[in-house]
Protein backbone atom coordinates (compact mmCIF):
# COMPACT_ATOMS: atom_id res chain seq x y z
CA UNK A 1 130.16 82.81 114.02
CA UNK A 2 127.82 83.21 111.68
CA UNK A 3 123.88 83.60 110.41
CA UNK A 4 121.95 81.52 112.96
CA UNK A 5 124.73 81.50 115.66
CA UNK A 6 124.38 85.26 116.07
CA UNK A 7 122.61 86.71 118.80
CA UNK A 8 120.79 90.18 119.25
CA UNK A 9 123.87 91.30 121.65
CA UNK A 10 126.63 90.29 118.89
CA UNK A 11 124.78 91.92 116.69
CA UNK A 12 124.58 95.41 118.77
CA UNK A 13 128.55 95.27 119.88
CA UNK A 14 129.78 94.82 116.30
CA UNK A 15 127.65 97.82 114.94
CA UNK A 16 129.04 99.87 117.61
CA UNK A 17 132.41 99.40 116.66
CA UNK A 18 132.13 100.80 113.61
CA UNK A 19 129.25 103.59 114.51
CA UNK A 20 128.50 105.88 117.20
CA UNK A 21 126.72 104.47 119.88
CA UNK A 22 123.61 106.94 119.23
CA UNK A 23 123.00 104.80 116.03
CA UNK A 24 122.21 101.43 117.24
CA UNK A 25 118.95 100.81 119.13
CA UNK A 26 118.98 97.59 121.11
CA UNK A 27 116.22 97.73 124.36
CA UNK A 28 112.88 96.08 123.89
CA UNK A 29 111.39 99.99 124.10
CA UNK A 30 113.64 101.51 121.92
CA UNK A 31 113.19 98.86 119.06
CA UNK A 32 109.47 98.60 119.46
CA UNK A 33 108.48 101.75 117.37
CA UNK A 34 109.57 99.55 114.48
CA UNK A 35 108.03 96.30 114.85
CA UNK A 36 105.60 96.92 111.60
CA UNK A 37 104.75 99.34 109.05
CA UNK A 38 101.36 100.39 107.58
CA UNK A 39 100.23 97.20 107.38
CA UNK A 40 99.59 96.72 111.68
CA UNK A 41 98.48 92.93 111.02
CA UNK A 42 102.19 91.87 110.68
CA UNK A 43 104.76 93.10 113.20
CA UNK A 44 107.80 91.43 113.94
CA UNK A 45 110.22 93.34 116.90
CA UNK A 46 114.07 92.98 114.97
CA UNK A 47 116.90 91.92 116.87
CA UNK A 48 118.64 95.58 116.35
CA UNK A 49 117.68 99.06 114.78
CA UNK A 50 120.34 101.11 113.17
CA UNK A 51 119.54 105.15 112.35
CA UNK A 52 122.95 106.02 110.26
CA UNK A 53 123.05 109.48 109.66
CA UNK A 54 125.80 109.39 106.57
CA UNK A 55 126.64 107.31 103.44
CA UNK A 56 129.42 106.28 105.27
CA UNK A 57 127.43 104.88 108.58
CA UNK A 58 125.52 102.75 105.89
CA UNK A 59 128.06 101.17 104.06
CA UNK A 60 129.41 100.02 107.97
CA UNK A 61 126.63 98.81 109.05
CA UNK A 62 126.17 96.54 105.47
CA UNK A 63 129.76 95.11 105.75
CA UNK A 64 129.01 93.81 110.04
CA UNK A 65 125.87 92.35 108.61
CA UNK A 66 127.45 91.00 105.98
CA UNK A 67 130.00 89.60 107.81
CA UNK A 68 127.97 88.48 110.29
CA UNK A 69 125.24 86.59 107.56
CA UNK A 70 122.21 88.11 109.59
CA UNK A 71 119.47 90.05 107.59
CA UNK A 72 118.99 93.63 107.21
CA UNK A 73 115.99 95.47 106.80
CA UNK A 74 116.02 99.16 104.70
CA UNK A 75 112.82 101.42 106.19
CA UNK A 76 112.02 104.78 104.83
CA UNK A 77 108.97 106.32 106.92
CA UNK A 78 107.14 103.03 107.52
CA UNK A 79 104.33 104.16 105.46
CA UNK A 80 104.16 101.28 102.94
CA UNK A 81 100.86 99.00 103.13
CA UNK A 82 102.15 96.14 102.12
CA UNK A 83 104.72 94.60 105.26
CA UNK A 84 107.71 95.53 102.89
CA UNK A 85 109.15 96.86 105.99
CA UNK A 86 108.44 94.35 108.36
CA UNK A 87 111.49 93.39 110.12
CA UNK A 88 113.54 90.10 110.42
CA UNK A 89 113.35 89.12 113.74
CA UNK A 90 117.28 88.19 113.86
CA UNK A 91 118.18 90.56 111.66
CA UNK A 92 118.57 94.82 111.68
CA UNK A 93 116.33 97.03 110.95
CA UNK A 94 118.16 100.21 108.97
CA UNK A 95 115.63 103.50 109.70
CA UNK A 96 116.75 106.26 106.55
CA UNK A 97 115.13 108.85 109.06
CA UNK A 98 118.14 110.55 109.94
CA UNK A 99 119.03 110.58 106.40
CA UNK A 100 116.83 113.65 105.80
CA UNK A 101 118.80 116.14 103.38
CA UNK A 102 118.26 117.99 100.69
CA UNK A 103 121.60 118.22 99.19
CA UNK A 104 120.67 120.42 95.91
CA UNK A 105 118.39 121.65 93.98
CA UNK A 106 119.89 122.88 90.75
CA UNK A 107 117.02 124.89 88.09
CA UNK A 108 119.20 125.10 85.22
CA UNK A 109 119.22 121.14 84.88
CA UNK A 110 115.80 120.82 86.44
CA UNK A 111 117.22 118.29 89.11
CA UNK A 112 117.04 117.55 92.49
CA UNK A 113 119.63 115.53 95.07
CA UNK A 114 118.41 113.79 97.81
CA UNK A 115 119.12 111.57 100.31
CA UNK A 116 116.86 108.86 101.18
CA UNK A 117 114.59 110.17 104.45
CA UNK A 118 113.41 113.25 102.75
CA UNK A 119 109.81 113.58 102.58
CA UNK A 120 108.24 113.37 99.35
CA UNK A 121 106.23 117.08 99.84
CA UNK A 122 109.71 118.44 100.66
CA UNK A 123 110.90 118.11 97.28
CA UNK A 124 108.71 120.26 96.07
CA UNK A 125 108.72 122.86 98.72
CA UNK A 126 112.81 123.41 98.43
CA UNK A 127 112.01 123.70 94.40
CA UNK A 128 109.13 126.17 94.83
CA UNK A 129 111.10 129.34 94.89
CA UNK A 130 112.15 128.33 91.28
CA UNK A 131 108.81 127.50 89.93
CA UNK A 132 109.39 123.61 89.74
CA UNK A 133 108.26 120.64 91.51
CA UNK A 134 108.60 117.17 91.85
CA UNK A 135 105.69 115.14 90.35
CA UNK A 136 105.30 112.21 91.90
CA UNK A 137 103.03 112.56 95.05
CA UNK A 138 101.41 109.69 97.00
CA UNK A 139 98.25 110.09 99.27
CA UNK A 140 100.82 110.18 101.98
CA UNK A 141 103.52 112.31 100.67
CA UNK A 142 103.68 114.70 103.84
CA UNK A 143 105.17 111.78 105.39
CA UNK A 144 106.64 109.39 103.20
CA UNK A 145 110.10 109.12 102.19
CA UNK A 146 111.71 109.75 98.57
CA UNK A 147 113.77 106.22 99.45
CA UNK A 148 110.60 104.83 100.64
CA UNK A 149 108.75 106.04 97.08
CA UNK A 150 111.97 104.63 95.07
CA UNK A 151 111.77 101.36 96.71
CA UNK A 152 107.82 100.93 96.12
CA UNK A 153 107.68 102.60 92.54
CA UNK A 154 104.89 105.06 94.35
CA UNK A 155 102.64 106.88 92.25
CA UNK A 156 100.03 109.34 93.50
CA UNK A 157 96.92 110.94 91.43
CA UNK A 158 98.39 112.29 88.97
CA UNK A 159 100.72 110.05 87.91
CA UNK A 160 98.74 109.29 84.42
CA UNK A 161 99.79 112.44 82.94
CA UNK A 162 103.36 112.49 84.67
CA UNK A 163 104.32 109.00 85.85
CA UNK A 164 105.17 107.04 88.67
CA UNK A 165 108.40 107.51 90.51
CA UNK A 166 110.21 105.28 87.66
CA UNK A 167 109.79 107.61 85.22
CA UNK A 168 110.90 111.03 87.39
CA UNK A 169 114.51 109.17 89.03
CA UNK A 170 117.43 109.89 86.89
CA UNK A 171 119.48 108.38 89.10
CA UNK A 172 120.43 106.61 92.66
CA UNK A 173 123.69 105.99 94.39
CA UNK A 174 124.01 103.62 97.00
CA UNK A 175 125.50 100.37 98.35
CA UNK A 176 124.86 96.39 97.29
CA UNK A 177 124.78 93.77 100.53
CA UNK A 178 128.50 93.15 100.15
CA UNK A 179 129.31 97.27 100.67
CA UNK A 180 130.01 97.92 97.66
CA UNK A 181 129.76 101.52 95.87
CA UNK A 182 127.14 101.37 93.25
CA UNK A 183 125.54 103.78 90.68
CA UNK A 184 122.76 103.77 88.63
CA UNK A 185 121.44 106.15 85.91
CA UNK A 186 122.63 109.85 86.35
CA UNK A 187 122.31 113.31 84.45
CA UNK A 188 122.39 111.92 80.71
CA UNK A 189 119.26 111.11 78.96
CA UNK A 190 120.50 107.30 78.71
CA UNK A 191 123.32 105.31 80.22
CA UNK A 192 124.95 102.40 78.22
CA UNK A 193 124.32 98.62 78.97
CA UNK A 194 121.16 97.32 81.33
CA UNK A 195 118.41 99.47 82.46
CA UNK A 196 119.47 98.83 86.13
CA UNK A 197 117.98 101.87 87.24
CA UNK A 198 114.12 100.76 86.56
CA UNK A 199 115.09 97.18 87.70
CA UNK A 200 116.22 98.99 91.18
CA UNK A 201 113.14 100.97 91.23
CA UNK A 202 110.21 99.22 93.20
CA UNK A 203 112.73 96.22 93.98
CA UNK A 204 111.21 96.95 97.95
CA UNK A 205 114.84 96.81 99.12
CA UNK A 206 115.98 93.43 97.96
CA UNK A 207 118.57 94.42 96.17
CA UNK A 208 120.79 97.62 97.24
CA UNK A 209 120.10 100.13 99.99
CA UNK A 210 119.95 103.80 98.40
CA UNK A 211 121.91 106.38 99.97
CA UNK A 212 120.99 109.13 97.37
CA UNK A 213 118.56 109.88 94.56
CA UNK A 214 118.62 112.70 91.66
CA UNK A 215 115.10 113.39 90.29
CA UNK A 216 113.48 115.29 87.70
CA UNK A 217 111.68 118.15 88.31
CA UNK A 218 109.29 120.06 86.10
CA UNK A 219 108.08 123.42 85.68
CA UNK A 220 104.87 124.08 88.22
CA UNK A 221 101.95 124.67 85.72
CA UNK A 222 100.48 127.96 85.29
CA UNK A 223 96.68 127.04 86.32
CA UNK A 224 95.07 123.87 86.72
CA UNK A 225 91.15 122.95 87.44
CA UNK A 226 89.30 120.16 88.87
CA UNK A 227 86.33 119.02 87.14
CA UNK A 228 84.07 116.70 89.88
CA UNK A 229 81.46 114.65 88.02
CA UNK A 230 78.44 112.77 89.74
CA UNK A 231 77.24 109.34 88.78
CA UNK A 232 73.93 107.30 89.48
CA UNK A 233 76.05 104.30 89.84
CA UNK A 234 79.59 102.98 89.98
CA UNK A 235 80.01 101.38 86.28
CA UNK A 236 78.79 104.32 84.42
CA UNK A 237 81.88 106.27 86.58
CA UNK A 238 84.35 103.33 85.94
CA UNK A 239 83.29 103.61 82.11
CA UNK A 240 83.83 107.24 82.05
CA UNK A 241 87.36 107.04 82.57
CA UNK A 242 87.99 104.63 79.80
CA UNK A 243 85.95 107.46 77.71
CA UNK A 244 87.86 110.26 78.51
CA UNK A 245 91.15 108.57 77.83
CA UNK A 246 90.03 107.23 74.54
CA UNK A 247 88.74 110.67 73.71
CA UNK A 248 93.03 111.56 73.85
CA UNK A 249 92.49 113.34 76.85
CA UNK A 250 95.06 113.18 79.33
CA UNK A 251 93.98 114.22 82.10
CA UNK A 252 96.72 115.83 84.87
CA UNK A 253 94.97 113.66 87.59
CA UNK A 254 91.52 111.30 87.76
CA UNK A 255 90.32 109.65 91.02
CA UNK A 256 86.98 108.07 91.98
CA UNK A 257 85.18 107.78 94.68
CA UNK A 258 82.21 105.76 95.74
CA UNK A 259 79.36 106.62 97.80
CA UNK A 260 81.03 104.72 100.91
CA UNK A 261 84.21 106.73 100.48
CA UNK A 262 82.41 110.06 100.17
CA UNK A 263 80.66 109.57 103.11
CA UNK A 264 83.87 108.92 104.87
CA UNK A 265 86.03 111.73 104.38
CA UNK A 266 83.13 114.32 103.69
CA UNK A 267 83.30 114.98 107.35
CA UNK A 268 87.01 114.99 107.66
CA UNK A 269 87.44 117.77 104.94
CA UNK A 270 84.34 119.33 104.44
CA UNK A 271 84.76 119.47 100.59
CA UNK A 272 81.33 119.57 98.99
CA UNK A 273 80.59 116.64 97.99
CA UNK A 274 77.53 114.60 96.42
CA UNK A 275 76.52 112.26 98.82
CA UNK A 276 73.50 111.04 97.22
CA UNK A 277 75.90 110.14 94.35
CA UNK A 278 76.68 106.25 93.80
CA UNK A 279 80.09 107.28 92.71
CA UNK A 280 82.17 110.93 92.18
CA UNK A 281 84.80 111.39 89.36
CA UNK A 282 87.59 113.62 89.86
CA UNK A 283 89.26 114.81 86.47
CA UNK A 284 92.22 117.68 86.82
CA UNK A 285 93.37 119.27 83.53
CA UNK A 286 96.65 121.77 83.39
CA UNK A 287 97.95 124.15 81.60
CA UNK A 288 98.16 127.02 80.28
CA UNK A 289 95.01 128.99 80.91
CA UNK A 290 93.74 128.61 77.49
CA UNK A 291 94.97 125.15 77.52
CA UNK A 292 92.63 124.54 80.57
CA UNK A 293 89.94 125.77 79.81
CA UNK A 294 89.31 124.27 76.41
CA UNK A 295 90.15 120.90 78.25
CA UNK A 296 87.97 121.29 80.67
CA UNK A 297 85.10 121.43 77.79
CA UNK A 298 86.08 118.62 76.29
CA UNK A 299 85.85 116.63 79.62
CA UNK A 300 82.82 118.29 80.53
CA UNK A 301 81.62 116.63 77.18
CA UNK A 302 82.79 113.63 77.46
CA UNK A 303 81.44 112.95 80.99
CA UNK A 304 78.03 114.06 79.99
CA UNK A 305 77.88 111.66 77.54
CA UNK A 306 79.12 108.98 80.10
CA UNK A 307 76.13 109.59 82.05
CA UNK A 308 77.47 111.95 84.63
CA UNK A 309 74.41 114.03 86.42
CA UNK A 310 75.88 116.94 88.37
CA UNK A 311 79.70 118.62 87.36
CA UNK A 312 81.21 120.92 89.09
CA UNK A 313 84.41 122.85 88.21
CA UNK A 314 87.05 124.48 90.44
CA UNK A 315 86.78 128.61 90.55
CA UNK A 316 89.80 129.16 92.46
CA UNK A 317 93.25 127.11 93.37
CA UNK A 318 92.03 127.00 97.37
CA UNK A 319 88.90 124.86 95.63
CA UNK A 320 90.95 123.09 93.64
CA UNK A 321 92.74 121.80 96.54
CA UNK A 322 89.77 121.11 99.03
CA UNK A 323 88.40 119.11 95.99
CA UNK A 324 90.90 117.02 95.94
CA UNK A 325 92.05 116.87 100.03
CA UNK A 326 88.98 114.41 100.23
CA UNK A 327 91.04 111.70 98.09
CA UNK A 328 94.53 112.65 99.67
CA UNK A 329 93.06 112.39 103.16
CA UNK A 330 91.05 108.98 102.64
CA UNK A 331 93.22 106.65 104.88
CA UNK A 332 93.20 109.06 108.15
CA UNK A 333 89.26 109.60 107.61
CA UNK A 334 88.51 105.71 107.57
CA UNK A 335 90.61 105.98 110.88
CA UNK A 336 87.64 108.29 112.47
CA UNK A 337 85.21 105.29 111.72
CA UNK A 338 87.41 102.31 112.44
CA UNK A 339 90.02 101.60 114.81
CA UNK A 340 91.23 99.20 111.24
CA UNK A 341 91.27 98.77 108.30
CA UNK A 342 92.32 96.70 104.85
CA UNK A 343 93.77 99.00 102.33
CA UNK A 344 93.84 96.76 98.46
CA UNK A 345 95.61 98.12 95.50
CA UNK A 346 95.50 96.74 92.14
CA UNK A 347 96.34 97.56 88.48
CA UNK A 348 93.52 96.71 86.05
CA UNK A 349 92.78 98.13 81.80
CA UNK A 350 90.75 100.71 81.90
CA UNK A 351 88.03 99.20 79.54
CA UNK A 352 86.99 96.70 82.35
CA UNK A 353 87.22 99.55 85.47
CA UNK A 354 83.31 99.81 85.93
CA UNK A 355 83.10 95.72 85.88
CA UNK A 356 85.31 95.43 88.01
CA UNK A 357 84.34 98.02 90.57
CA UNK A 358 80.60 96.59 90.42
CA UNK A 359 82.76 93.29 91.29
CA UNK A 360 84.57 94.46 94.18
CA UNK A 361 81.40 95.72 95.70
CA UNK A 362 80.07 91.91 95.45
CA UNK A 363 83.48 90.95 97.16
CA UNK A 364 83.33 93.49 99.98
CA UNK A 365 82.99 90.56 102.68
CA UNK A 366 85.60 88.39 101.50
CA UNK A 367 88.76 88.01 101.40
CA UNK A 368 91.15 90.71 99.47
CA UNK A 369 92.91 87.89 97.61
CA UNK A 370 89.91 87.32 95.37
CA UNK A 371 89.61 91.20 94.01
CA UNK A 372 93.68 90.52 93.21
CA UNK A 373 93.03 87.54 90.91
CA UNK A 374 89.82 89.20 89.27
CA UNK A 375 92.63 92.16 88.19
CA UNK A 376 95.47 89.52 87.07
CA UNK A 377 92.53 87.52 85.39
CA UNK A 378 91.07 91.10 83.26
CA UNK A 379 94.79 91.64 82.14
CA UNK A 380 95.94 93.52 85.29
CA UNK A 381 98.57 93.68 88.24
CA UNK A 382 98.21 92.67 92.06
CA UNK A 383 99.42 96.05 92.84
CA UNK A 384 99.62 99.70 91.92
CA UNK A 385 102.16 101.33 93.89
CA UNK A 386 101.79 99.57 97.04
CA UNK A 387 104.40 97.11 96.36
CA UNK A 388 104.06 93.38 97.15
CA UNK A 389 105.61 93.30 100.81
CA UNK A 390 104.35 90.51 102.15
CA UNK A 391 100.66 90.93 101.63
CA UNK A 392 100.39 89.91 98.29
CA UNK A 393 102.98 87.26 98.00
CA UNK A 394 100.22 84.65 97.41
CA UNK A 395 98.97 86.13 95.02
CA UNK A 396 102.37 86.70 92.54
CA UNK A 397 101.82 82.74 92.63
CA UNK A 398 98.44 83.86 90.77
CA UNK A 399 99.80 86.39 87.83
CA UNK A 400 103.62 85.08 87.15
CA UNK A 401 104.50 81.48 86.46
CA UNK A 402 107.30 79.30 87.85
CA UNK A 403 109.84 80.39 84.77
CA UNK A 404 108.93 83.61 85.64
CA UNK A 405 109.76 83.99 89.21
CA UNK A 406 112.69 81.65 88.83
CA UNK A 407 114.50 84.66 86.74
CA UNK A 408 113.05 86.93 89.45
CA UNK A 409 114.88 84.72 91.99
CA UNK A 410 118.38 85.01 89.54
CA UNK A 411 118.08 88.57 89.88
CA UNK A 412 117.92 88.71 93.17
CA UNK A 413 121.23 85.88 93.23
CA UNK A 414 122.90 88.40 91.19
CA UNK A 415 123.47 91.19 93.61
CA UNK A 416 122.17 89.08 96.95
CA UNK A 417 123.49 85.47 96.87
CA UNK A 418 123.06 84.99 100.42
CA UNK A 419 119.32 86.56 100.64
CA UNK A 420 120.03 88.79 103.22
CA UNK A 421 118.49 92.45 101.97
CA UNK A 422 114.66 92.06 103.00
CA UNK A 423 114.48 88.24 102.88
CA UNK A 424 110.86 86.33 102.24
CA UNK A 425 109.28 89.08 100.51
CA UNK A 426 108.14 90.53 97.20
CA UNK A 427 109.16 87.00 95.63
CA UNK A 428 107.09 83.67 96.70
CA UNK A 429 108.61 80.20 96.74
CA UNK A 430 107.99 77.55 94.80
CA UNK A 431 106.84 75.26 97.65
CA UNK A 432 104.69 78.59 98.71
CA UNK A 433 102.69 78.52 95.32
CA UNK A 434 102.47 74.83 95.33
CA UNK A 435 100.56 75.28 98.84
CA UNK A 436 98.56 78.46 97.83
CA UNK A 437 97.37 76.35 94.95
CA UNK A 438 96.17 73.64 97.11
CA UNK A 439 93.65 76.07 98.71
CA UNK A 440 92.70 77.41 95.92
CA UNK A 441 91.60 74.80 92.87
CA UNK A 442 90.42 76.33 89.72
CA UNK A 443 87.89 73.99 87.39
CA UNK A 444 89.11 70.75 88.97
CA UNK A 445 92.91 71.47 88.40
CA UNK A 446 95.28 71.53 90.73
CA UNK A 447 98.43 73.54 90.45
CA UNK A 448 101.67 71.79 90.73
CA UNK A 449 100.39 68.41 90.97
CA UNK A 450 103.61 67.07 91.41
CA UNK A 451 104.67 69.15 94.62
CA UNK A 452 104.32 67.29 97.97
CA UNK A 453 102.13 69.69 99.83
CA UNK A 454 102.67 70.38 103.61
């Protein structure tokens, strides 16, 4: 018995032979709490949730579904935007909650062991007390998981001076579909052979389930201020961040906001901010003190001669932080206003930030497809540190060709031959492309010409 032949009640019994009956989740009301993550418009109730609490409990539930052929689903806190934790609805659905430890934090090598469920604000507060901190930290990071941020490459606002979550993992241990132990990175600067580690990072769970991961922490910086910037309208603030970077400023964080956004969370936080603005810039330096403040001159500079009307800089840490709590809070504040929303990420080059955002503001009724392929078309990326899920899976057809996902699709044959670790995302079909192209002709030409469509 096998793949299709399996039924939700197989499915239950053979996990709890191998793991305590606590673990498995199998009534309508227990499995509902699952059914979708961030992204509400897809929701799909799977056949069984597991909540392992050990390495051990993970690597026995892999080997039943392997054995069984049925798909299994890795979740972190179901934060994601993008449906890359949607469940299979004949598969399992594998919650990290439990999974919630911080098994070291060592100062002398600047490192931190985790296992998957911790929260990404945790990190930091268990390194605190030795004046380092994990850099890395997503809107949501209260609640979102360090296996969650691993699988979606996650970011946060001030990853342009300190990375996204590729460049702070040294390392992750965990287990490929078959069960088996596997190891990536570790403690040295470099490991011999293929980068595996970055090609596991932001792979959305199609390719091992992570049962632990070492990061890098850095020393806390001694003072940091927020420089807020006000702009008559939104190209003039998407221009003055290419400025400031092409000054050789890196800044420790930049964020914008437009007059729409302000409004929004200016309410929710009560930060101070210009509401008769078109658009606000945010632009954090760090430091040293004198390293600061000199910075901060040479933004406030720069942002003058951008255009910028009003600036404002941070007096004290609390200000600092209410400054930016307008940004980090965004998502709950559009929640006062709406009972829904569509949240849209994209990677674009600076140089074309203000055309772009004058763009989107064109696009705002349409469709969020369309402010993808104006990114890909500029030289960007569909997504930022959302991940693909299954929201954007149209539009991969848009930025990689058929060559391209075909070694994307080899990859995932390599460690997943029988496509059962999150199956139909992150990588679109052929025959999906073929059809997305069909609804969308560009000058006459029609993608794929050759493909039957459906």
């Amino acid at each position: 018995m096998a793949g299709s032949d399996v039924t939700a009640a197989d499915i239950a019994a053979a996990l709890r032979a191998v793991l305590p009956q606590e673990c498995v989740l199998e009534r309508t009301e227990e499995r509902r709490p699952y059914e979708c993550d961030g992204l509400t418009a897809f929701r799909e109730l799977p056949a069984v949730v597991v909540l392992p609490r050990s390495d051990e409990e993970v690597r026995q539930t892999l080997l039943a579904c392997h054995r069984l052929k049925v798909p299994l689903v890795a979740r972190g806190s179901g934060t994601g935007l993008s449906g890359g934790a949607t469940p299979h609805p004949a598969g399992v659905l594998l919650s990290c909650a439990r999974m919630s430890r911080v098994l070291e934090v060592d100062p002398v090598n600047r490192i931190a062991r985790l296992e998957p469920g911790v929260p990404n604000l945790k990190v930091s507060e268990a390194a605190a007390g030795y004046g380092l901190y994990y850099a890395p930290d997503p809107s949501s990071q209260v609640a979102c998981s360090i296996g969650g941020n691993v699988a979606e490459n996650s970011g946060g606002v001030h990853c342009l001076k300190y990375g996204l979550t590729v460049h702070n993992v040294l390392g992750l241990r965990g287990y490929t579909v078959d069960g088996t132990r596997i190891e990536l990175g570790g403690l040295a600067p470099d490991s011999p052979g293929l980068d595996l580690l970055a090609l596991a990072i932001g792979s959305e769970g199609l390719l091992l389930i992570v049962t632990e991961v070492i990061v890098k922490l850095i020393p806390r910086p001694p003072c940091a201020q927020l420089v807020m910037a006000s702009f008559a309208d939104v190209q003039s603030a998407g221009n003055a961040v290419a400025a400031i970077v092409a000054a050789g400023i890196i800044p420790a964080g930049m964020e914008m906001m437009d007059r729409k956004a302000s409004a929004a969370v200016e309410p929710f936080v009560h930060a101070g901010y210009d509401l008769e603005a078109a658009a606000i810039l945010l632009v954090e330096a760090d430091g040293t003190p004198e390293e600061v403040r000199e910075q901060v001159e040479e933004i406030e500079a720069v942002l003058r001669t951008a255009g910028a009307g009003a600036l404002r800089v941070s007096k004290s840490e609390a200000e600092r932080l209410l400054l930016w709590s307008g940004r980090k809070n965004a998502f709950p504040a559009a929640g006062r206003l709406s009972p829904d929303y569509y949240c849209m990420d994209g990677t674009i080059p600076r140089k074309h930030v203000g055309h772009v955002l004058e763009a989107i503001g064109e696009m705002a009724d349409r469709f969020g497809a369309e402010i993808l392929e104006l990114c890909v078309a500029l030289g960007g990326t569909i997504t930022g540190e959302h991940g693909v899920g299954l929201e954007k899976l149209n539009s991969m057809c848009v930025q990689f060709s058929d060559a391209e996902r075909a070694a994307f699709f080899a990859v995932k044959e390599a460690f997943d031959p029988d496509r059962l670790l999150n199956p139909g995302k992150l990588i679109p079909t052929l025959a999906r492309c073929a059809e997305y192209g069909r609804m969308h002709v560009h000058g006459g030409a029609l993608p794929h010409p050759d493909l039957p469509r459906f």
